[in-house]
Each structure stands twice: as structure tokens, then as C-alpha cells.
C-alpha atoms as a PDB file:
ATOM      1  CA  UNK A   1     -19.677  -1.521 -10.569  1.00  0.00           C
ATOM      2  CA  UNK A   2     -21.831  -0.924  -7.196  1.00  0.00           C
ATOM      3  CA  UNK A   3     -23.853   1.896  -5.993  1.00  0.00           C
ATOM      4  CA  UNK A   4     -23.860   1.965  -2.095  1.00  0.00           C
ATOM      5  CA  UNK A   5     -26.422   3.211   0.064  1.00  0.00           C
ATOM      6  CA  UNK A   6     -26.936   3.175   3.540  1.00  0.00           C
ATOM      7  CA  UNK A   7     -24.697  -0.033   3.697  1.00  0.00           C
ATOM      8  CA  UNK A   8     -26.491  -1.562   0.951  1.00  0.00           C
ATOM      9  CA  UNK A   9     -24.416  -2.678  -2.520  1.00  0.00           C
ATOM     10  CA  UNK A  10     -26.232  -2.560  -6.088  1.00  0.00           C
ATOM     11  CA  UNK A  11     -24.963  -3.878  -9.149  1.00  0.00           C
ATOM     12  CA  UNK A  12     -25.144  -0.739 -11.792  1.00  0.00           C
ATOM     13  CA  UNK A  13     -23.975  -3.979 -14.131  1.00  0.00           C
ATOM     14  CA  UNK A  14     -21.309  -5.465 -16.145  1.00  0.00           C
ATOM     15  CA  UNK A  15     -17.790  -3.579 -17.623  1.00  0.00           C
ATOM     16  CA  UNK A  16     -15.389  -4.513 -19.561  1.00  0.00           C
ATOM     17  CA  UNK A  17     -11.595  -2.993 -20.152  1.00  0.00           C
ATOM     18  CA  UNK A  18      -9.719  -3.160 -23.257  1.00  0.00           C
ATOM     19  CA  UNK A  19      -6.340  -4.799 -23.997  1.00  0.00           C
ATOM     20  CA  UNK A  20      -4.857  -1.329 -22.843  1.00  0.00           C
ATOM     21  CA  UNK A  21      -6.773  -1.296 -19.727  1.00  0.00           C
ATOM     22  CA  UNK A  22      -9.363   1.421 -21.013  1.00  0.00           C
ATOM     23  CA  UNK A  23     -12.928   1.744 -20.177  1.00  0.00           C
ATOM     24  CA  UNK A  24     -15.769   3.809 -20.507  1.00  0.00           C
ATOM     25  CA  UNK A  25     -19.161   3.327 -18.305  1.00  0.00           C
ATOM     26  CA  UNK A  26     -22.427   4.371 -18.303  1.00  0.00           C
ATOM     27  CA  UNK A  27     -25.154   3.447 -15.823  1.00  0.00           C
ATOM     28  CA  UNK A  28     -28.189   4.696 -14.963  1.00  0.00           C
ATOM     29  CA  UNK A  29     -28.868   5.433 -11.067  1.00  0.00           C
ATOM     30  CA  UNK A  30     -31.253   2.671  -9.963  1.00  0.00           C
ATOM     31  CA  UNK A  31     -34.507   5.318  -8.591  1.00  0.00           C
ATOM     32  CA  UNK A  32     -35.236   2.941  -5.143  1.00  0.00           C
ATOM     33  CA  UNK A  33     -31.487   3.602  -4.091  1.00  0.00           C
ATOM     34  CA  UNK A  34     -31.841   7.686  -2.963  1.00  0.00           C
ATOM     35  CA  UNK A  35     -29.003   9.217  -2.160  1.00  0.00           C
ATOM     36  CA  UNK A  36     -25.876   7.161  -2.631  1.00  0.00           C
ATOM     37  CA  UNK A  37     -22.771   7.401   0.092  1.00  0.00           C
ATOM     38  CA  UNK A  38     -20.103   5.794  -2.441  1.00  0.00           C
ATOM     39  CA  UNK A  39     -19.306   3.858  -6.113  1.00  0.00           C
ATOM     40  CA  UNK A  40     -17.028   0.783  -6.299  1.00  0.00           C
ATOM     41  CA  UNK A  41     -15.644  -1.572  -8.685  1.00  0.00           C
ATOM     42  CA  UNK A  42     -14.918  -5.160  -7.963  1.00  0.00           C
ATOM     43  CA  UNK A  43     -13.697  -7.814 -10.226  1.00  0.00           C
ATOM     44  CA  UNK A  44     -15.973 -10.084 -10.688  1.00  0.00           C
ATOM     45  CA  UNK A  45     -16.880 -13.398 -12.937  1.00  0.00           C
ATOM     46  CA  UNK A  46     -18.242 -12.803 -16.372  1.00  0.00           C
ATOM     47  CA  UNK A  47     -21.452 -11.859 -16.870  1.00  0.00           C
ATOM     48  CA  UNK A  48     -21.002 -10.312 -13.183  1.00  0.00           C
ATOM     49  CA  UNK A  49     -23.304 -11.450  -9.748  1.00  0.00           C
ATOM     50  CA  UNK A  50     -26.528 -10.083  -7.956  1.00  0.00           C
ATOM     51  CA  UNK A  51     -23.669  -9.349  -4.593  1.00  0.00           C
ATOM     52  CA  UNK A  52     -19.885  -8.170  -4.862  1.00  0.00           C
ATOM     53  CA  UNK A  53     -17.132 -11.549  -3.634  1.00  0.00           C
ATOM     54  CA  UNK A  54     -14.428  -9.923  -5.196  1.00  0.00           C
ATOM     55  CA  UNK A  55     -11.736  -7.316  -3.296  1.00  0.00           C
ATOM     56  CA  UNK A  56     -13.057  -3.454  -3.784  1.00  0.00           C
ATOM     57  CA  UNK A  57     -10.784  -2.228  -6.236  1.00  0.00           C
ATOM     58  CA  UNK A  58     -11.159   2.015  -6.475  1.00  0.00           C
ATOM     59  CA  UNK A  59     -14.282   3.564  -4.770  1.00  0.00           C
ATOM     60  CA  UNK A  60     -15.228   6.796  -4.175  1.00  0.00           C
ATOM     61  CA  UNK A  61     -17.935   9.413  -3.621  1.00  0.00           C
ATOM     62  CA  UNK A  62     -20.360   9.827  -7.182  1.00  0.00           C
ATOM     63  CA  UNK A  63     -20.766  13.661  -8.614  1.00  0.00           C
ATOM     64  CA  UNK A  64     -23.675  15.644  -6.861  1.00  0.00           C
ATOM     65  CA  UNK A  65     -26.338  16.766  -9.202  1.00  0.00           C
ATOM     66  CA  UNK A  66     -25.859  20.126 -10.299  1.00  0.00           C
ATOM     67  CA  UNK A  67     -28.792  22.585  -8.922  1.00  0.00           C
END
């Protein structure tokens, strides 16, 4: 999973899916980022990379914070 901002992509780490498919993730927002444009999940080799290779798979805006 990446957090990009302002064109930059961060690893937020390392998933994995069950036999079914299923997931759940938690990551904490890296501080140095500010705001973040967008999420995205690649697949990646185990143990996952410092840079995405792999094809986007679903991205979107995050939540905003509520006030």
C-alpha cells in the first residue's frame, strides 16, 4: 500500500489477503508526508520494496480528518 503526495509514493508496508481474498489494514500516516492527494495498492514481491514496479491495482482519495 502507498501514500502519495505531491507525486511522491510511500510504502505504508506489507498486506496480505486470505484464501477468500479478505483483508484488513492498518497503517499509520508517515508525519514528513503532509497532506496526501491519493492511496494505492500494488502487488508486489514478498516482503514488499522501498518503490511500487507492480500495475496500480484500486486507488483512491484517503478519509479527511474529522474537525
Amino acid at each position: 500500500m502507498w501514500a502519495i503526495s505531491a507525486g511522491k509514493k510511500v510504502s505504508m508496508g506489507p498486506f496480505a489477503t486470505t484464501a477468500d481474498g479478505d483483508t484488513v489494514v492498518q497503517a499509520a500516516m508517515p508525519a514528513l508526508l503532509g497532506a496526501v492527494a491519493a492511496m494505492a495498492i500494488t502487488r508486489e514481491p514478498s516482503g514488499g520494496l522501498r518503490q511500487p514496479t507492480g500495475t496500480i491495482l484500486p486507488s483512491g482519495q484517503p478519509p479527511k480528518n474529522p474537525a
